[in-house]
C-alpha atoms as a PDB file:
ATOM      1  CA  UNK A   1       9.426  -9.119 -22.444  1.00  0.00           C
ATOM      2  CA  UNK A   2       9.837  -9.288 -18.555  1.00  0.00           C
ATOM      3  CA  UNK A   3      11.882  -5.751 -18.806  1.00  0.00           C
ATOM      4  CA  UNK A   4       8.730  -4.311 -20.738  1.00  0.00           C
ATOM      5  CA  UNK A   5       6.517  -5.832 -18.008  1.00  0.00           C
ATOM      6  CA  UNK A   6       8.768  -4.009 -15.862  1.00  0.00           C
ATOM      7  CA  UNK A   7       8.559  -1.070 -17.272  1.00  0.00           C
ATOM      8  CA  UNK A   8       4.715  -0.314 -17.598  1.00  0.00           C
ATOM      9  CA  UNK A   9       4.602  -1.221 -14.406  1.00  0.00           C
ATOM     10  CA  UNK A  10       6.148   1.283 -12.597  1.00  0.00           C
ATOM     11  CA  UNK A  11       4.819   3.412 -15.354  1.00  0.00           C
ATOM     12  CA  UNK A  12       1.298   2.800 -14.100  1.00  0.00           C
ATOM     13  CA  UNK A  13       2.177   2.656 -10.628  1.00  0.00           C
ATOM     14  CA  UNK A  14       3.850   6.685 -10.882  1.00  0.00           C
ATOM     15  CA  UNK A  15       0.763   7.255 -13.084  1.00  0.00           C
ATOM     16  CA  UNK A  16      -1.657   6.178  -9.846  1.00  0.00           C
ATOM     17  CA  UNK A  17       0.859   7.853  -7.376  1.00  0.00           C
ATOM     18  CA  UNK A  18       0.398  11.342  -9.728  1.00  0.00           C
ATOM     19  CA  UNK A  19      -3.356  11.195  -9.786  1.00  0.00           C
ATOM     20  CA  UNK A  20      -3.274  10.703  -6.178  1.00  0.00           C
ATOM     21  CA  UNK A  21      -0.281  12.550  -4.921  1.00  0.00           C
ATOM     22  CA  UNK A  22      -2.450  15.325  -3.436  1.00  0.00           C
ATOM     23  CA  UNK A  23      -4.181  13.488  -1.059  1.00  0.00           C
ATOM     24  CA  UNK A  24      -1.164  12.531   0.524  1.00  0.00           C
ATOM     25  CA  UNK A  25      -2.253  10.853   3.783  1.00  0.00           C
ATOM     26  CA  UNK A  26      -2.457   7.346   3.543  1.00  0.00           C
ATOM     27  CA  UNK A  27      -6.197   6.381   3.030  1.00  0.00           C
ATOM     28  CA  UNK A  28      -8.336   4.271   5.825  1.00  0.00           C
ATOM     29  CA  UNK A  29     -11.572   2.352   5.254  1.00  0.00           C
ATOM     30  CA  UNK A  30     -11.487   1.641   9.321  1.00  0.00           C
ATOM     31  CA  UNK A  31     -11.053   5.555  10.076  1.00  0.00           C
ATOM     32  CA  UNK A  32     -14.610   5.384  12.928  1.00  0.00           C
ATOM     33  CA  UNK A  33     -12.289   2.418  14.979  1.00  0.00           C
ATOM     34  CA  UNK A  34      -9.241   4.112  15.162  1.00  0.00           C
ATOM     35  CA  UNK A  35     -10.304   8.001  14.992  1.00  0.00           C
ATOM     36  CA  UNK A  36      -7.294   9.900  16.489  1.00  0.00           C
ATOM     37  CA  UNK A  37      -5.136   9.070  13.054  1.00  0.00           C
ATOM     38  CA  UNK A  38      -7.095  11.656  11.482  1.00  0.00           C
ATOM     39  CA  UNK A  39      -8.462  14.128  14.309  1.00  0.00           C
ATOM     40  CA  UNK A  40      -5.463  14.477  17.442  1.00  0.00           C
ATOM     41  CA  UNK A  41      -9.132  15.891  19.350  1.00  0.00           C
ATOM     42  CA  UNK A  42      -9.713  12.318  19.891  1.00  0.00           C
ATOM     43  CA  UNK A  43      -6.733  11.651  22.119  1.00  0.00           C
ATOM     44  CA  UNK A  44      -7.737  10.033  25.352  1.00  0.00           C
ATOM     45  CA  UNK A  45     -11.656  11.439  25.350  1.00  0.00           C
ATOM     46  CA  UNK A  46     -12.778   8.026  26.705  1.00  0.00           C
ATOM     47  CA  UNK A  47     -11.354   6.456  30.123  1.00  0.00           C
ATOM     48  CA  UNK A  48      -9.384   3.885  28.411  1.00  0.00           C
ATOM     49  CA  UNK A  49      -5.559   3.604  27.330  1.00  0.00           C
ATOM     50  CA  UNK A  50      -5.883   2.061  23.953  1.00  0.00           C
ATOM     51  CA  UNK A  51      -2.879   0.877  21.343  1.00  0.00           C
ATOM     52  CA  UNK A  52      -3.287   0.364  17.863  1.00  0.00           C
ATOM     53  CA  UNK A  53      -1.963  -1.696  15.057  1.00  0.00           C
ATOM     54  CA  UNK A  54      -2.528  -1.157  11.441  1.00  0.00           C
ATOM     55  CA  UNK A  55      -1.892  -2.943   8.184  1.00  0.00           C
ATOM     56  CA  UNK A  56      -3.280  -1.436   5.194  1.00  0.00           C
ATOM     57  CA  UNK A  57      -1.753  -3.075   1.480  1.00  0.00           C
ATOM     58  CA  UNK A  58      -3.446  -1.127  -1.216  1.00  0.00           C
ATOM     59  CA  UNK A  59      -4.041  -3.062  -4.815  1.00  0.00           C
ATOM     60  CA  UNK A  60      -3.255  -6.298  -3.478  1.00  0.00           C
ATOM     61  CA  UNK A  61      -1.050  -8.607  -6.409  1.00  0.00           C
ATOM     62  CA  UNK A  62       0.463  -5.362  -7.910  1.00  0.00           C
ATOM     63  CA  UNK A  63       4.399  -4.703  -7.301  1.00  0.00           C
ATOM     64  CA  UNK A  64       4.909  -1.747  -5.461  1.00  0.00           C
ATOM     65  CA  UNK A  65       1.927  -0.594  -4.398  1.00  0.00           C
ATOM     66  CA  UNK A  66       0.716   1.556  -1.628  1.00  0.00           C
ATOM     67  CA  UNK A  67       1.096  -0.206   2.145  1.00  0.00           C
ATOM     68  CA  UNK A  68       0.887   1.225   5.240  1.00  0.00           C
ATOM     69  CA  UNK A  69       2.368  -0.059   8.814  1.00  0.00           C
ATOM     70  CA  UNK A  70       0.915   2.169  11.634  1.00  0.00           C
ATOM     71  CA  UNK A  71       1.384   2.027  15.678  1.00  0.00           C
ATOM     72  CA  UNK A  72      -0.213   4.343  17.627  1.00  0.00           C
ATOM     73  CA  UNK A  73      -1.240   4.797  21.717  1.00  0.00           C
ATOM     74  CA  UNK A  74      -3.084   7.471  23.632  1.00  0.00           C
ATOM     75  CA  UNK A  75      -4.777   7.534  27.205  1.00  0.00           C
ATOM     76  CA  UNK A  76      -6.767  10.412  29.512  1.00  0.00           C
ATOM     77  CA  UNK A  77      -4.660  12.235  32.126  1.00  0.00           C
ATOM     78  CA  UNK A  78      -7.977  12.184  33.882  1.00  0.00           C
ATOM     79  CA  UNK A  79      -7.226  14.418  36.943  1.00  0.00           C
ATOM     80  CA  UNK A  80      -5.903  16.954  34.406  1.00  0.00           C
ATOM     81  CA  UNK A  81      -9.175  16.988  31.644  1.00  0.00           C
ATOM     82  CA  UNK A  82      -6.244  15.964  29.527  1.00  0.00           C
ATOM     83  CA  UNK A  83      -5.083  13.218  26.958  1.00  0.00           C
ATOM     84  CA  UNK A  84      -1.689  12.574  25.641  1.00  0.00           C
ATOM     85  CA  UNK A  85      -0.608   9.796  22.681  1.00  0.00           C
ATOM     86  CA  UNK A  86       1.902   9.229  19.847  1.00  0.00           C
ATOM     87  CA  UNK A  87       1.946   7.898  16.808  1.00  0.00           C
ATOM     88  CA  UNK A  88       4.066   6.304  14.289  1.00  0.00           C
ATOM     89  CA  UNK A  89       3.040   5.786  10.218  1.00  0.00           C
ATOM     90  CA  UNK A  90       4.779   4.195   7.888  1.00  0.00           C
ATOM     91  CA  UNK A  91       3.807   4.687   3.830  1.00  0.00           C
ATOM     92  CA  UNK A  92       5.205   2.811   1.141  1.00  0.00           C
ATOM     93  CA  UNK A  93       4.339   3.823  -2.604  1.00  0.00           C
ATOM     94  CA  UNK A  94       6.426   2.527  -5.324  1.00  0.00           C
ATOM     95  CA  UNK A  95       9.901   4.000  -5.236  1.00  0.00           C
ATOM     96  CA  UNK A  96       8.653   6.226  -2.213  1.00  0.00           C
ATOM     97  CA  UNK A  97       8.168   6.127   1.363  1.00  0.00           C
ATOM     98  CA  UNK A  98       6.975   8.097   4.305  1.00  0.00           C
ATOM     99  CA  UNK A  99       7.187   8.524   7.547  1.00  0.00           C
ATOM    100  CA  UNK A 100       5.364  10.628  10.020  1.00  0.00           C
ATOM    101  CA  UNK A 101       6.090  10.705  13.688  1.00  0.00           C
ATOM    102  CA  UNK A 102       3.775  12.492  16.339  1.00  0.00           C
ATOM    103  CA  UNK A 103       3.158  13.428  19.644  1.00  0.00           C
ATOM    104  CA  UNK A 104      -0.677  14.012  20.477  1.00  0.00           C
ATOM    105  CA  UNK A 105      -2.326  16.519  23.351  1.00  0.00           C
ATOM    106  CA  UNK A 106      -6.018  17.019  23.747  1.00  0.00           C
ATOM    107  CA  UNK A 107      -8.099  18.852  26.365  1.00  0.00           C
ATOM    108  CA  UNK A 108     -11.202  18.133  27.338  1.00  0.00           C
ATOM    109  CA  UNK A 109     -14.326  19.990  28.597  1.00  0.00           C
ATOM    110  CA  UNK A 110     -17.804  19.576  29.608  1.00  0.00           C
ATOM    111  CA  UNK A 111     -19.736  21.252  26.863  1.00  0.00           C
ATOM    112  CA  UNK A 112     -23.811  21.138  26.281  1.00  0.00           C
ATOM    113  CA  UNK A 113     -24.427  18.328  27.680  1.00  0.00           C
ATOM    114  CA  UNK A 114     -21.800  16.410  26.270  1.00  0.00           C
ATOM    115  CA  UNK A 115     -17.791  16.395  25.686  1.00  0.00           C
ATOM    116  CA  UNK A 116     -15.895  19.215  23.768  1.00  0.00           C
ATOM    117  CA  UNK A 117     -12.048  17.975  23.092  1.00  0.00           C
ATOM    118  CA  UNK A 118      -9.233  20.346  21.440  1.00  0.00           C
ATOM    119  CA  UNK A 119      -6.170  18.632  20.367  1.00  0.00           C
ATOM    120  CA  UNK A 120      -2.489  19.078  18.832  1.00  0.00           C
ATOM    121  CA  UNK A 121      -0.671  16.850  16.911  1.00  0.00           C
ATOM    122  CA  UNK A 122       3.039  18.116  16.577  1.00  0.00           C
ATOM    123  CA  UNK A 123       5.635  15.780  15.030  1.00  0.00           C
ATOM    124  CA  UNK A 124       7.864  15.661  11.586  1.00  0.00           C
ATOM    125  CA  UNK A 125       7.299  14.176   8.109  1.00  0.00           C
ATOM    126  CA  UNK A 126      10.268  12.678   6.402  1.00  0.00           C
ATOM    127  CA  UNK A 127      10.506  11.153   2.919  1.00  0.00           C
ATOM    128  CA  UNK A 128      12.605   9.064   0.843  1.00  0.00           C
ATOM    129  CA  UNK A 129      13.267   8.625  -2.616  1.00  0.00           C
ATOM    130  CA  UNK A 130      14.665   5.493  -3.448  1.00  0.00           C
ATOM    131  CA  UNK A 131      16.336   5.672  -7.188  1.00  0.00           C
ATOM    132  CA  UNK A 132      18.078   2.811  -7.657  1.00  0.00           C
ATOM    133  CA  UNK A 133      14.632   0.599  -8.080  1.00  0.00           C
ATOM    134  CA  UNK A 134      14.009   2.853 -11.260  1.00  0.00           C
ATOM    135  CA  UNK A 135      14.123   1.137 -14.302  1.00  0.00           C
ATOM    136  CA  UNK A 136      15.939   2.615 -16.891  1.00  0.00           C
ATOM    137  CA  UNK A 137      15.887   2.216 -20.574  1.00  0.00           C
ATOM    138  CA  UNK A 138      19.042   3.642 -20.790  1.00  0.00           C
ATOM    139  CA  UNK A 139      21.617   2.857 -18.421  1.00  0.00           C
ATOM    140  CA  UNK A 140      22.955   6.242 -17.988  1.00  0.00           C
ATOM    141  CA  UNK A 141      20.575   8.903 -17.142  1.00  0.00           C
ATOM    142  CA  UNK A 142      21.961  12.306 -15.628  1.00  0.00           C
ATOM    143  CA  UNK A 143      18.725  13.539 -14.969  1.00  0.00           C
ATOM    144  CA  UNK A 144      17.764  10.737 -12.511  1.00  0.00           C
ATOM    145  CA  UNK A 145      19.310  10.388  -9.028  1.00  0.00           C
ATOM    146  CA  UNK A 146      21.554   8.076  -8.390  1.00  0.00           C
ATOM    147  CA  UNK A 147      21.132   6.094  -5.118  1.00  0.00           C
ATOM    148  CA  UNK A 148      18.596   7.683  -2.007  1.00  0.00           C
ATOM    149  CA  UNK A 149      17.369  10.999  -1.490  1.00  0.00           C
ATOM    150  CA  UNK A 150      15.718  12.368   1.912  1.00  0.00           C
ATOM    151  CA  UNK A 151      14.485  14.761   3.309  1.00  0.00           C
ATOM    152  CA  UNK A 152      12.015  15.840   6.763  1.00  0.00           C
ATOM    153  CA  UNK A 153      10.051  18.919   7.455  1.00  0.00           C
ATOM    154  CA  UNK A 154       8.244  19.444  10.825  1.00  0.00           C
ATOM    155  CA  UNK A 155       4.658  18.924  10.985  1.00  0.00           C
ATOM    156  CA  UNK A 156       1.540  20.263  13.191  1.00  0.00           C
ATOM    157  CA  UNK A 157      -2.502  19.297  12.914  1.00  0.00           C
ATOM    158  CA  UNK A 158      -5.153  20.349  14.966  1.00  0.00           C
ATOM    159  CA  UNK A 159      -8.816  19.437  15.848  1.00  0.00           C
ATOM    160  CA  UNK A 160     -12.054  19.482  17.586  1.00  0.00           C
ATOM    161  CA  UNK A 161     -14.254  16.369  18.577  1.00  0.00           C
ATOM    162  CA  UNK A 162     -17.667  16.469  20.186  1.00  0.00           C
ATOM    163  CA  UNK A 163     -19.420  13.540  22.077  1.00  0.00           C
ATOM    164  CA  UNK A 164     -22.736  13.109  23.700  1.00  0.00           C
ATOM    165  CA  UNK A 165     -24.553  10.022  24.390  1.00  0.00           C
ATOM    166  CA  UNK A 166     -24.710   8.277  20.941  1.00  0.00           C
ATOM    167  CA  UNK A 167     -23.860  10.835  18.669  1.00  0.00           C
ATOM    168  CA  UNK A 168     -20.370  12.072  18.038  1.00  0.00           C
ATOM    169  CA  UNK A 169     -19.151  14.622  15.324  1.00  0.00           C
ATOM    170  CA  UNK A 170     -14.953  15.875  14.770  1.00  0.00           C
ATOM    171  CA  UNK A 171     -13.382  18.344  12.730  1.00  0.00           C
ATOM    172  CA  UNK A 172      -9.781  18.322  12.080  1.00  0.00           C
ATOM    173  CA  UNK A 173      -6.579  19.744   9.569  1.00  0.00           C
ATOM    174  CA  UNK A 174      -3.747  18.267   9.144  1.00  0.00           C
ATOM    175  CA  UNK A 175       0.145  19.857   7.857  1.00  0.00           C
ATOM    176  CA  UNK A 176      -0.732  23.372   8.568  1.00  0.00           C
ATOM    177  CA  UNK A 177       2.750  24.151   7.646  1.00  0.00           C
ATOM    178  CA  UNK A 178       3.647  24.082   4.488  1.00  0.00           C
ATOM    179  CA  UNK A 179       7.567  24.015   4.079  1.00  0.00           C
ATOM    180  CA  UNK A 180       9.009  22.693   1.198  1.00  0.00           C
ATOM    181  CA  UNK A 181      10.859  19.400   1.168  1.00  0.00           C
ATOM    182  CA  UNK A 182      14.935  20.267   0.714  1.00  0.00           C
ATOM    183  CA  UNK A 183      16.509  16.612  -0.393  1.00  0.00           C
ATOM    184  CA  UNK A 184      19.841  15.203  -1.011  1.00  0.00           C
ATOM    185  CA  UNK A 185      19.459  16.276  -4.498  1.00  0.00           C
ATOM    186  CA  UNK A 186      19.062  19.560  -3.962  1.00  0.00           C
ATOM    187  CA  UNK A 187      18.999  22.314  -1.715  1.00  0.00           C
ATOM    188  CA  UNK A 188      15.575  24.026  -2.715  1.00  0.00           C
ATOM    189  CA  UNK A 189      12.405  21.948  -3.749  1.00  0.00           C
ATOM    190  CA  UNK A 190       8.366  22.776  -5.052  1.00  0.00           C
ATOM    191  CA  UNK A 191       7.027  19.922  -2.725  1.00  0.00           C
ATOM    192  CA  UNK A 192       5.081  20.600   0.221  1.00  0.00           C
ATOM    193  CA  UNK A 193       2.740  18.897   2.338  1.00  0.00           C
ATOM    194  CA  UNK A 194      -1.037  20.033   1.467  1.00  0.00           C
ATOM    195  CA  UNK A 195      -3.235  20.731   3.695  1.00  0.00           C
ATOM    196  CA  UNK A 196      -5.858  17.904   4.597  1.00  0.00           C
ATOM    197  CA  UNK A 197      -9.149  18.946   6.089  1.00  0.00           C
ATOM    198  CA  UNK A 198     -11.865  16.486   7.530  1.00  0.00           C
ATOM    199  CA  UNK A 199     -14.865  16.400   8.792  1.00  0.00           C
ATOM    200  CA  UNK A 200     -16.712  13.219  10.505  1.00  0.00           C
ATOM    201  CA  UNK A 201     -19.816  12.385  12.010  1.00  0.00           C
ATOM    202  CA  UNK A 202     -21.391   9.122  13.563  1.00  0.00           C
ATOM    203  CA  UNK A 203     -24.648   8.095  15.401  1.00  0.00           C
ATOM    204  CA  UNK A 204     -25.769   5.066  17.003  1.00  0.00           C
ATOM    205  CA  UNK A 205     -29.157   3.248  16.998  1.00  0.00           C
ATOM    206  CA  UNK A 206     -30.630   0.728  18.792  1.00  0.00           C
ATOM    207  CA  UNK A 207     -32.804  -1.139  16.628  1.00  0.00           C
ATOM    208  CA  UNK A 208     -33.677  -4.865  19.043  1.00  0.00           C
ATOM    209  CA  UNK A 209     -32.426  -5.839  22.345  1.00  0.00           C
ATOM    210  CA  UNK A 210     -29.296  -6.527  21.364  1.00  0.00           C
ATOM    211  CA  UNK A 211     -28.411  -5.356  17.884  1.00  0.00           C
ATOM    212  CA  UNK A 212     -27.630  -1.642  17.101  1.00  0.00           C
ATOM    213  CA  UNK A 213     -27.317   0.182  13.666  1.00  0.00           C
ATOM    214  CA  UNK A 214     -24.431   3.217  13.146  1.00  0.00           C
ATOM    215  CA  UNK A 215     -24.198   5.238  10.461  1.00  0.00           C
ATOM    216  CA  UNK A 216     -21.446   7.302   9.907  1.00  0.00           C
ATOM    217  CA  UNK A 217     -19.529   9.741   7.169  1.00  0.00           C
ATOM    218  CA  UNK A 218     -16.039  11.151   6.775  1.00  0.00           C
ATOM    219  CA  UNK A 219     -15.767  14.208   4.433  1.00  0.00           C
ATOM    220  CA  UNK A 220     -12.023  14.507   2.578  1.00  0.00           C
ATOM    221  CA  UNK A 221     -11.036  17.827   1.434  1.00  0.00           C
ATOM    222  CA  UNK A 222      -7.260  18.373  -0.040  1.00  0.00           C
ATOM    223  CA  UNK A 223      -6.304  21.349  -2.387  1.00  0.00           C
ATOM    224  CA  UNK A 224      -5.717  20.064  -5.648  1.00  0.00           C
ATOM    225  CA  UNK A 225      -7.802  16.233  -4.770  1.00  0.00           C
ATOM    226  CA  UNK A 226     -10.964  15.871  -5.817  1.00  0.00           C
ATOM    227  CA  UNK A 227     -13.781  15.727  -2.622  1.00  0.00           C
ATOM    228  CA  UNK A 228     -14.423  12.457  -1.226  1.00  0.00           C
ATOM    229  CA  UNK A 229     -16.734  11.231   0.949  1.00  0.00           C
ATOM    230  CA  UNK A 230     -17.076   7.764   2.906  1.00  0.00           C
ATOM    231  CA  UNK A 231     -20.501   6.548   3.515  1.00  0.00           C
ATOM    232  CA  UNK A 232     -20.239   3.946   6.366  1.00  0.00           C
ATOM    233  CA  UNK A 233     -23.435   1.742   7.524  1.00  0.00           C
ATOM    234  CA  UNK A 234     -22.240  -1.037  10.321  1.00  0.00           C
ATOM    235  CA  UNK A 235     -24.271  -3.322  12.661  1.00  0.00           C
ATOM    236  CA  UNK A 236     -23.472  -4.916  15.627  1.00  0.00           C
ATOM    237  CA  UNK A 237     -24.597  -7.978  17.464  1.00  0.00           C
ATOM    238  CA  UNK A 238     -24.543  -7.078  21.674  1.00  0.00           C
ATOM    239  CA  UNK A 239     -22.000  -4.729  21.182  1.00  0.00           C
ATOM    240  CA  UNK A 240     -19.430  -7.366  20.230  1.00  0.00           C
ATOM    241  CA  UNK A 241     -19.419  -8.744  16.136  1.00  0.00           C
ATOM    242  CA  UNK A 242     -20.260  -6.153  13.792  1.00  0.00           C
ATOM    243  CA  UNK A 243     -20.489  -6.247   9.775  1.00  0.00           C
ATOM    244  CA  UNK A 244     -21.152  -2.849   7.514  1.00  0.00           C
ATOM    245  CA  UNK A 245     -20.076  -1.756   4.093  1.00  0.00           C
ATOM    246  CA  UNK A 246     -18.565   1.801   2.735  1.00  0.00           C
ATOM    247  CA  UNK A 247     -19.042   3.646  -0.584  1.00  0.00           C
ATOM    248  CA  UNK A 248     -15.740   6.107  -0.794  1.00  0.00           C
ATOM    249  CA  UNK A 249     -16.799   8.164  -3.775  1.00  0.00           C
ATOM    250  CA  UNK A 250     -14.838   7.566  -6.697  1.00  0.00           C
ATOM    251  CA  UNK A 251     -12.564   5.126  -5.509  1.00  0.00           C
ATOM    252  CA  UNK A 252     -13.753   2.452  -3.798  1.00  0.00           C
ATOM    253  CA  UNK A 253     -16.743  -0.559  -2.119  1.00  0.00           C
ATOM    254  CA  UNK A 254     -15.585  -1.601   1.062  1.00  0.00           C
ATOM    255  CA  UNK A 255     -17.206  -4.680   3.456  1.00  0.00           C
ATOM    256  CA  UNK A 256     -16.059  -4.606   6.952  1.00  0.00           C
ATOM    257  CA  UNK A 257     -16.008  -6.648   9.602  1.00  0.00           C
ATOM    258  CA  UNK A 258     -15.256  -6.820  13.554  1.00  0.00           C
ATOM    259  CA  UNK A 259     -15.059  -8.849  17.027  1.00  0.00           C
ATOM    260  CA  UNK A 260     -14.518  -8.122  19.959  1.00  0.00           C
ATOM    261  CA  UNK A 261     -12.586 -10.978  21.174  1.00  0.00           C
ATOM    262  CA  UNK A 262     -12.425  -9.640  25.117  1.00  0.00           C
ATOM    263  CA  UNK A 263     -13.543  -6.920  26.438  1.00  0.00           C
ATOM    264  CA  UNK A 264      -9.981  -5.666  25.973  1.00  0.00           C
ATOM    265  CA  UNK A 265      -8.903  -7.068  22.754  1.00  0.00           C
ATOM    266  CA  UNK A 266     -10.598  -6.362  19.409  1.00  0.00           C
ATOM    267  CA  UNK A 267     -10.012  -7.242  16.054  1.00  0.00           C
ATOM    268  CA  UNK A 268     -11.000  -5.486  12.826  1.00  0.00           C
ATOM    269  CA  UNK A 269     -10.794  -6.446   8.731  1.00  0.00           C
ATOM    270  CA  UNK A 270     -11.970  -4.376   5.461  1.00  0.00           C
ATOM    271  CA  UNK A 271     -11.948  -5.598   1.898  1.00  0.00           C
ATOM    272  CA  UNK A 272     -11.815  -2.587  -0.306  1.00  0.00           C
ATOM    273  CA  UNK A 273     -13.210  -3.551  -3.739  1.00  0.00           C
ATOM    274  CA  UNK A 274     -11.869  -0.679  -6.529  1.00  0.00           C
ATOM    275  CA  UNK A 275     -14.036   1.476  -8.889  1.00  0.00           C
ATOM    276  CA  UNK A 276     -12.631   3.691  -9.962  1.00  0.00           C
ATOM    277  CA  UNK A 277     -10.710   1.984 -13.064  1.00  0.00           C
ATOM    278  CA  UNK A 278      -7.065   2.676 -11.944  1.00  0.00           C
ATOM    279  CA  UNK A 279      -6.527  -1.065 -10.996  1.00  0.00           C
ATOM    280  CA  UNK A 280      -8.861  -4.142 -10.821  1.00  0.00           C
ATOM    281  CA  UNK A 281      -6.454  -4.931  -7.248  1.00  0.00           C
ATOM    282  CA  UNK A 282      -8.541  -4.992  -4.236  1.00  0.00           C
ATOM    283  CA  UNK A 283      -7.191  -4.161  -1.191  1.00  0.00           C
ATOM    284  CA  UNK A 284      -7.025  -5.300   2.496  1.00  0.00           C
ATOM    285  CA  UNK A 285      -6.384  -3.415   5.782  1.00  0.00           C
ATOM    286  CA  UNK A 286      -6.786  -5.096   9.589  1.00  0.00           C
ATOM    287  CA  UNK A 287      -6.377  -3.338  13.024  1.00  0.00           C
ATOM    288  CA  UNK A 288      -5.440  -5.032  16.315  1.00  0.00           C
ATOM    289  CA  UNK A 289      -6.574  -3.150  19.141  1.00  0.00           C
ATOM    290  CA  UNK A 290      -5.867  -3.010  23.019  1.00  0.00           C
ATOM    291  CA  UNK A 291      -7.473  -1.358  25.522  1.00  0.00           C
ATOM    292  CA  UNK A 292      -7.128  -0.955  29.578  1.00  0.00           C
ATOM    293  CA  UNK A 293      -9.987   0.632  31.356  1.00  0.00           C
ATOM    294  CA  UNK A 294      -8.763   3.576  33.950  1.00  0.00           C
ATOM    295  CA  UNK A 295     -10.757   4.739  36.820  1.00  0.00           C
ATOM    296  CA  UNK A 296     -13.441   7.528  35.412  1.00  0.00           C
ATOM    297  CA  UNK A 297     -13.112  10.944  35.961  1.00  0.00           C
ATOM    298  CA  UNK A 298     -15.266  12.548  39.313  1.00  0.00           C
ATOM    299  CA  UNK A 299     -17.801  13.742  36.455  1.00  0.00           C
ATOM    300  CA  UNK A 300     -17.928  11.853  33.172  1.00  0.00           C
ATOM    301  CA  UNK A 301     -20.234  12.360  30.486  1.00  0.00           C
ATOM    302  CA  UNK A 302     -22.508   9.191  29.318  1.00  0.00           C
ATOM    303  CA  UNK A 303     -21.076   7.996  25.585  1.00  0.00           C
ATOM    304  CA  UNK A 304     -22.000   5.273  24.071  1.00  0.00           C
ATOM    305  CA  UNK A 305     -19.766   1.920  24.806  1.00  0.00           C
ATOM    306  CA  UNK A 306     -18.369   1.450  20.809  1.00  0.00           C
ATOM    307  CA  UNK A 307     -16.577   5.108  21.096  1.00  0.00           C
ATOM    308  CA  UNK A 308     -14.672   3.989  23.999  1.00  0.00           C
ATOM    309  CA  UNK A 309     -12.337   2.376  21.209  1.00  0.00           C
END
């Protein structure tokens, strides 16, 4: 009975893995706190070297499921009108796991009143295949690998991120190449990274003396994934507790909470309720933030205090 239990399992964990497999960028609910994950434009626009850490477990309670372990850093050159940052992520999904490794370059420009960035993430994408956890109804299966499979491909993104005052809206794509995985297993191979395009957008509002409103969306697009769309809603107390809640079409109810606990240290948690059927797991991601303030540039451009990090 515990073999069956076993066995559906990882049957419904491949089956989730499938339906998802397109979209193959691990998914954030905190995306607005930690923005240059998604959009390498966002490297070092504010005058503050920031480092992140991410945990993200996805269907909490169910063997195997998706987690993600990220680590990333970026800071202004400010002299230069540049920024410059790395990152590191780390994507586990049943017998699967991912890593992609990055370095990060943005420019920045006075534009319209506000702050045009460019940025370039270039880096590689490796992933392994892990066969032995399989579980086999018949002990001998020539079709399956035996043992670990790996391979890397290199990887570039790209994107634009506009600032001014309280408003702030990014474009970015990410694996614009598109060269097949080669493996242990074999020397040719049909998987590729796709193509990930999105496009986000925030404002803030200040609603009392001391407590503001933001809105935000991010829009998903990924050949062969349906469209998804994050509606966020958060409010903050003086800049320094906030509480919202995201709808992520088709998949997902998020609450979300965060505190500044210095002015340099800041500490955010969402709890992703699931909706869309696949799995009645919730799931649970928290990022640990720190920031050092640099000297501003001769001319800076007024943002608003949250989009410093």
């Amino acid at each position: 009975m515990r073999r069956l239990k076993q066995i559906l399992l990882l049957v419904s964990l491949l089956l989730i893995y499938k339906l998802t497999s397109a979209q193959q960028d691990p998914s954030y609910s905190m995306y607005m706190f930690d923005k240059m994950l998604i959009n390498p434009a966002f490297t070092g626009s504010s005058n503050w070297a920031v480092g992140t850490l991410k945990y993200r477990k996805q269907y909490s309670g169910l063997d195997g499921a998706p987690s993600t372990q990220t680590f990333n850093f970026h800071s202004p050159i400010t002299k230069r009108h540049i920024g410059l940052g790395f990152k590191i992520v780390n994507d586990k999904v049943a017998i699967m796991s991912n890593l992609n490794v990055a370095l990060l370059y943005s420019y920045h420009l006075n534009f319209a009143g506000g702050k045009l960035s460019v940025g370039l993430e270039t880096g590689f994408y490796g992933r392994k295949t892990d066969y032995s956890q399989v579980i086999l109804s018949d002990e001998i299966d020539n079709s399956i690998p035996a043992g670990e499979s790996t391979a890397f491909v290199p990887d570039v993104s790209w994107g634009m991120y506009y600032q001014k005052k309280q408003f702030y809206v990014g474009f970015s794509q990410a694996h614009l190449l598109k060269m097949n995985f080669a493996d242990d297993t074999s020397s040719t191979s049909n998987s590729h990274l796709y193509n990930h395009m999105y496009l986000m957008s925030g404002s803030v509002f200040k609603l009392a003396r001391k407590i503001t409103f933001e809105p935000s969306f991010l829009l998903k697009v990924v050949a062969a994934a349906p469209l998804q769309i994050d509606l966020n809603t958060m409010f903050y107390y003086d800049d320094k507790i906030g509480a919202g809640v995201q709808y992520r079409t088709g998949d997902a109810i998020v609450f979300i909470a965060k505190i500044n606990i210095t002015e340099k240290l800041r500490l955010a948690y969402a709890y992703d309720i699931t909706t869309s059927g696949l799995t009645n797991g919730a799931s649970h991601e928290i990022i640990l933030s720190y920031g050092i303030k640099l000297p501003p540039p001769v001319s800076k451009k007024e943002v608003h205090p949250r989009y410093y990090f």
